[in-house]
N, C-alpha and C. Protein backbone atom coordinates (compact mmCIF):
# COMPACT_ATOMS: atom_id res chain seq x y z
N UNK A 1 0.81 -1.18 0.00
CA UNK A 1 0.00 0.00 0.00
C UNK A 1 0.86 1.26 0.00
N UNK A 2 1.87 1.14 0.43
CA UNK A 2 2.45 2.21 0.42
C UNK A 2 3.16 2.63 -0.76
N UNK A 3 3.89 1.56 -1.14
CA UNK A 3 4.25 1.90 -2.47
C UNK A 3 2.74 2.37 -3.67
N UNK A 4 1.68 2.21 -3.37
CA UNK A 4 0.55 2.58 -4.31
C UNK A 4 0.28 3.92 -3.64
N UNK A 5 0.36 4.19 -2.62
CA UNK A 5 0.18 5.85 -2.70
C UNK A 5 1.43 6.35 -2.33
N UNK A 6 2.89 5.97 -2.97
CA UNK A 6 3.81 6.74 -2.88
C UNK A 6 3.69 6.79 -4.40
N UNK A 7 3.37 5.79 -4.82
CA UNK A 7 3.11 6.23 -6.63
C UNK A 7 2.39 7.65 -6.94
N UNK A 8 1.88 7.90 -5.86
CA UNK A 8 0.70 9.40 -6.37
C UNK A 8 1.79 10.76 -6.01
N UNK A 9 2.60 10.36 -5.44
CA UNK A 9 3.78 11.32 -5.15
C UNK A 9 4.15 12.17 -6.97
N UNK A 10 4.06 11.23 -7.62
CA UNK A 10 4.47 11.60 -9.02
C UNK A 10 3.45 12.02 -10.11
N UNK A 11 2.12 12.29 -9.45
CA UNK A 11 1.36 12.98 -10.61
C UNK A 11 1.30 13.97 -10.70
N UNK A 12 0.86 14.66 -11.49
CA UNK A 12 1.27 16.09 -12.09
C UNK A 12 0.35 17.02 -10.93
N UNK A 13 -0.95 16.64 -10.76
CA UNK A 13 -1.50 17.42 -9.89
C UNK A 13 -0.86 17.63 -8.53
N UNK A 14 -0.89 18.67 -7.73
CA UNK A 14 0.21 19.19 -6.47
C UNK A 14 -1.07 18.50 -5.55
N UNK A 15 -2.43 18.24 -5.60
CA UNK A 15 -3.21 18.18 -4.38
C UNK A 15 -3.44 16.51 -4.16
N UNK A 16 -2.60 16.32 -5.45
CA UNK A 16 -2.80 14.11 -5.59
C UNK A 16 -1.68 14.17 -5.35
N UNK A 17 -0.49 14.45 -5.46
CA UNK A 17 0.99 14.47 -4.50
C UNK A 17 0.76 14.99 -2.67
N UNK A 18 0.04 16.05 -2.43
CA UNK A 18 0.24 15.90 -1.34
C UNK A 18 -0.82 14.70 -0.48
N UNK A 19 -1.55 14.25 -0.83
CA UNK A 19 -2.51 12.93 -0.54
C UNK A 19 -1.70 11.69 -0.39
N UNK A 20 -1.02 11.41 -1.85
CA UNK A 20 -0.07 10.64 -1.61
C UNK A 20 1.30 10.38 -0.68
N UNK A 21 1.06 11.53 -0.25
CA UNK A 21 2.34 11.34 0.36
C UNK A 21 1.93 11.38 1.89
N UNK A 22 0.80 12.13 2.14
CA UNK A 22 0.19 11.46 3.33
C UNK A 22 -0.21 10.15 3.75
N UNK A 23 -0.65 9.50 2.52
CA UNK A 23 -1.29 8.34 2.92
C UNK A 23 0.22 7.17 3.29
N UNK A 24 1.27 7.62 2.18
CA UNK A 24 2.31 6.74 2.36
C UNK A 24 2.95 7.05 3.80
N UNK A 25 3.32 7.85 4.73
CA UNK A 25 3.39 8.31 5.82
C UNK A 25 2.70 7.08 6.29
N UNK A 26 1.40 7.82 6.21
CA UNK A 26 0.45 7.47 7.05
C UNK A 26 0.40 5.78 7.70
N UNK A 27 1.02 5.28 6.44
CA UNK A 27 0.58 3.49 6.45
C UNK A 27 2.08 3.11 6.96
N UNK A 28 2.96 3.69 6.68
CA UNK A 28 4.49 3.51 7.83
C UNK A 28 4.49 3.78 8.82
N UNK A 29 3.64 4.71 9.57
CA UNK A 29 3.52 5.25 10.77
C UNK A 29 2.81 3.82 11.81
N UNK A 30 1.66 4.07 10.82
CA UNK A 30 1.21 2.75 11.03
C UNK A 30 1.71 0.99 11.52
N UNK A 31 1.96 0.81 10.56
CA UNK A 31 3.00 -0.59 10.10
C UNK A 31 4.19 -0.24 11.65
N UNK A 32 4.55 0.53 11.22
CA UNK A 32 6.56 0.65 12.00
C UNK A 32 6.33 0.74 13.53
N UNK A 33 5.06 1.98 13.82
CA UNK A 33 5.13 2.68 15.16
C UNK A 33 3.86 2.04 16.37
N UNK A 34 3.22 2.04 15.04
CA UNK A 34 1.86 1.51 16.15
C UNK A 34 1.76 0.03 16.31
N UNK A 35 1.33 -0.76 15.04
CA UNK A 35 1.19 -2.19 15.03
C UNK A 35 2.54 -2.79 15.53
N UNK A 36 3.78 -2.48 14.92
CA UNK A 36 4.97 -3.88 15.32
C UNK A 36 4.93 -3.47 17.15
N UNK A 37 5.42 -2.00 17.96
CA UNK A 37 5.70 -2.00 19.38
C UNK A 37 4.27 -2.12 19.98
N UNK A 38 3.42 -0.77 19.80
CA UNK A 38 2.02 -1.01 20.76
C UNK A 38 1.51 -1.86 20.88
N UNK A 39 0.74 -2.33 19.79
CA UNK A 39 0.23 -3.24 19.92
C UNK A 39 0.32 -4.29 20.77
N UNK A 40 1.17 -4.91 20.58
CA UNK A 40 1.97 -5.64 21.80
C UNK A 40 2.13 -5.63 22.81
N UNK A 41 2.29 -4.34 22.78
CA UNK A 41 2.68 -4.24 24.30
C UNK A 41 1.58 -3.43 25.37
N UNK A 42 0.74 -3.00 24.64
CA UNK A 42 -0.73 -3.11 25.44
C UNK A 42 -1.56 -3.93 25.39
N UNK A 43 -1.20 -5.08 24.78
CA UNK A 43 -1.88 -6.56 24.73
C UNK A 43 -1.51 -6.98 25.97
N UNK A 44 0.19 -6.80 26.16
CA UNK A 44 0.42 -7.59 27.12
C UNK A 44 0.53 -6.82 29.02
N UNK A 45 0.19 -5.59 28.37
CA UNK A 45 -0.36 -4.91 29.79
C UNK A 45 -1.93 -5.20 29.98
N UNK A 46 -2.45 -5.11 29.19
CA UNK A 46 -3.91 -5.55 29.50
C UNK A 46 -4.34 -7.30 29.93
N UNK A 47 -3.66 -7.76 29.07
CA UNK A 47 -3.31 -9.49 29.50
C UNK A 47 -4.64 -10.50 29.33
N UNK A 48 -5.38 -10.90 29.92
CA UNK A 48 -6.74 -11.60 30.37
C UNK A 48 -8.07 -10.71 29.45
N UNK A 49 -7.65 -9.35 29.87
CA UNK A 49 -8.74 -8.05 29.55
C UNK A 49 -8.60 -7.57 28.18
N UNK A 50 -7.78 -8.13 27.71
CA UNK A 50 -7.84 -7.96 26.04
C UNK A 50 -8.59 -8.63 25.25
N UNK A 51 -8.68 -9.99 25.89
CA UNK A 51 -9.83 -10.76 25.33
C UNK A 51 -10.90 -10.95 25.94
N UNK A 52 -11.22 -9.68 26.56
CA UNK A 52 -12.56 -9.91 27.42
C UNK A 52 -13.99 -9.67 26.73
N UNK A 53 -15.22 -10.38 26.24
CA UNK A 53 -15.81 -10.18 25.23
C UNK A 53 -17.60 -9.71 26.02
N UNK A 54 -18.00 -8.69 26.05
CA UNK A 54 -19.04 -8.58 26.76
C UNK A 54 -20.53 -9.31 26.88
N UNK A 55 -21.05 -9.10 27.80
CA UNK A 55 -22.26 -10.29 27.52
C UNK A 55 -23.52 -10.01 26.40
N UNK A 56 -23.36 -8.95 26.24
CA UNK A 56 -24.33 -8.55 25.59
C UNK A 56 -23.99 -9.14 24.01
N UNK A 57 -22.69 -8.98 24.11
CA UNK A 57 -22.34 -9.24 22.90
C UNK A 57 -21.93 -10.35 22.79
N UNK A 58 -21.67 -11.45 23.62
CA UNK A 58 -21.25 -12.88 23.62
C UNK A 58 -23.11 -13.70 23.24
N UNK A 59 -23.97 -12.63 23.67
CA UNK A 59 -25.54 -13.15 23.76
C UNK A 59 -26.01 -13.19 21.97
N UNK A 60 -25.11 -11.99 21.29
CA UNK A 60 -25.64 -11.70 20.13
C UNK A 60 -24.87 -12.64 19.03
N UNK A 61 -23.48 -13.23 19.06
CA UNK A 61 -23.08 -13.25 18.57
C UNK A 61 -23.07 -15.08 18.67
N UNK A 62 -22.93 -15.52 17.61
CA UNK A 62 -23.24 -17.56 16.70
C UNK A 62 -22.20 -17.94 17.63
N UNK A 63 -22.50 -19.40 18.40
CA UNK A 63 -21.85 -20.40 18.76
C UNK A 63 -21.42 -20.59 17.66
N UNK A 64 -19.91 -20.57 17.44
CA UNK A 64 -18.76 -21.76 16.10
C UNK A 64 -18.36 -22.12 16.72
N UNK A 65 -18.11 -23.46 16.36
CA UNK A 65 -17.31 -24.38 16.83
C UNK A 65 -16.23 -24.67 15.70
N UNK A 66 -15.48 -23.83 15.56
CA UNK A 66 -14.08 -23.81 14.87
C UNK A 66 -13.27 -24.93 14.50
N UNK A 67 -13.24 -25.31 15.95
CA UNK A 67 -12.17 -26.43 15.72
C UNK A 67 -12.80 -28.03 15.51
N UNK A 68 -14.02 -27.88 15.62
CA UNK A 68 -15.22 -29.38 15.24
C UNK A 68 -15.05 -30.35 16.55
N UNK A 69 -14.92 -29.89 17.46
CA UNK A 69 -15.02 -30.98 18.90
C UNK A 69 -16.53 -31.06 18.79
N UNK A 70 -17.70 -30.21 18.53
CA UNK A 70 -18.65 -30.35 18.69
C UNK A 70 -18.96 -31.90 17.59
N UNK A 71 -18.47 -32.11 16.82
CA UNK A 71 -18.92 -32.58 15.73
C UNK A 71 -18.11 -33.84 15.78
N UNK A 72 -16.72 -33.65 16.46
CA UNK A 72 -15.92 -34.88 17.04
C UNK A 72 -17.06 -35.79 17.64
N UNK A 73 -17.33 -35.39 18.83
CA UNK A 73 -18.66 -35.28 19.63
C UNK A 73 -19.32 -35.89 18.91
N UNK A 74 -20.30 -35.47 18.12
CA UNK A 74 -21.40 -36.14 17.61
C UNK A 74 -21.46 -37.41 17.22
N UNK A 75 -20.37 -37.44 16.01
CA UNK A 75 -19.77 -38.45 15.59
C UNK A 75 -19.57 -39.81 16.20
N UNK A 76 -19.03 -39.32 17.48
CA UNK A 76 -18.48 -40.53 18.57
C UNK A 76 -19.74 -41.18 19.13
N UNK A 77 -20.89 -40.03 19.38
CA UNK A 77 -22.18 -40.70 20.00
C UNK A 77 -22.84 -41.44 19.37
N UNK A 78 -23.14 -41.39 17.54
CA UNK A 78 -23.53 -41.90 16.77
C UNK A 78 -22.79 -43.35 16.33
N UNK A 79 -21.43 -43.46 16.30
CA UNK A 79 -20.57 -44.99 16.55
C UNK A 79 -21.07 -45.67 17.45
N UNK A 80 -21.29 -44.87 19.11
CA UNK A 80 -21.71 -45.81 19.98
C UNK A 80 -22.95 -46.33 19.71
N UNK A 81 -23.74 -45.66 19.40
CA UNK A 81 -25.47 -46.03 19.84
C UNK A 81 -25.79 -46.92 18.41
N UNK A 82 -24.70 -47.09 16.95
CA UNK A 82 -24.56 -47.62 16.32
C UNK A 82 -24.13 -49.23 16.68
N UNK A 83 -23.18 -49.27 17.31
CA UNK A 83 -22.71 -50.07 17.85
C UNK A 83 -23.49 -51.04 18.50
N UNK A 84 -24.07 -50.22 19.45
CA UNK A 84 -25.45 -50.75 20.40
C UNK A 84 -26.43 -51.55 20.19
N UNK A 85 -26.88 -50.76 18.82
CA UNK A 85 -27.90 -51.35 17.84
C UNK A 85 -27.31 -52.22 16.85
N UNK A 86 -26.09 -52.35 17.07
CA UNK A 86 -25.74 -53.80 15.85
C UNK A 86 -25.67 -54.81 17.06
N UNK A 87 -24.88 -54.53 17.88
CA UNK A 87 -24.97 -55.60 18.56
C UNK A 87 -25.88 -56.30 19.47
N UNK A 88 -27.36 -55.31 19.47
CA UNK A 88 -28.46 -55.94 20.01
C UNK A 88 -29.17 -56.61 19.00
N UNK A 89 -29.08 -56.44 17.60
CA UNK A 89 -29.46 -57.01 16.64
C UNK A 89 -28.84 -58.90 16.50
N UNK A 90 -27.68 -58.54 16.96
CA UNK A 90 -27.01 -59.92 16.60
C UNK A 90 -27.33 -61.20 17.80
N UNK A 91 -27.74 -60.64 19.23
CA UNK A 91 -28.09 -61.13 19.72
C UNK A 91 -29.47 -61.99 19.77
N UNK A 92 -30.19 -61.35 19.16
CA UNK A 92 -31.55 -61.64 18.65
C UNK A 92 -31.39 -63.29 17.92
């Protein structure tokens, strides 16, 4: 990104050079000063409370199950009770 609005540094218009050259600033300032040190390091002063997610909004927002334990889960109950039922069958 920066190189795409350091490209505007070079158009003829003076008010699309000075844009460009803000925005390229802007996204190093960014990148260099804020995201690589702060970030970080008010993550890790805040600690626990960075990922603290409110109720209101834990109320609004979809159960995912990301990683499929739910579905691990399922799976496993359906083998058993499979199981169950073959082998009450065979007894018969």
């Amino acid at each position: 990104m920066v190189y795409v609005f350091a490209g505007f540094i070079f158009a003829h218009d003076f008010m699309i050079k000075q844009i460009g050259f803000a925005l390229a600033i802007g996204i190093l300032i960014d990148a260099f000063i804020v995201r690589m040190p702060l970030v970080p390091a008010v993550m890790a002063i805040f600690g626990d409370k960075a990922w603290w997610l409110p109720k209101w909004l834990d109320r609004l927002l979809p159960n995912l199950d990301v990683e499929g334990d739910k579905l691990i889960a399922q799976l496993k109950d359906q083998e058993s009770t499979s199981k169950i039922k073959s082998s009450s069958r065979k007894a018969y």
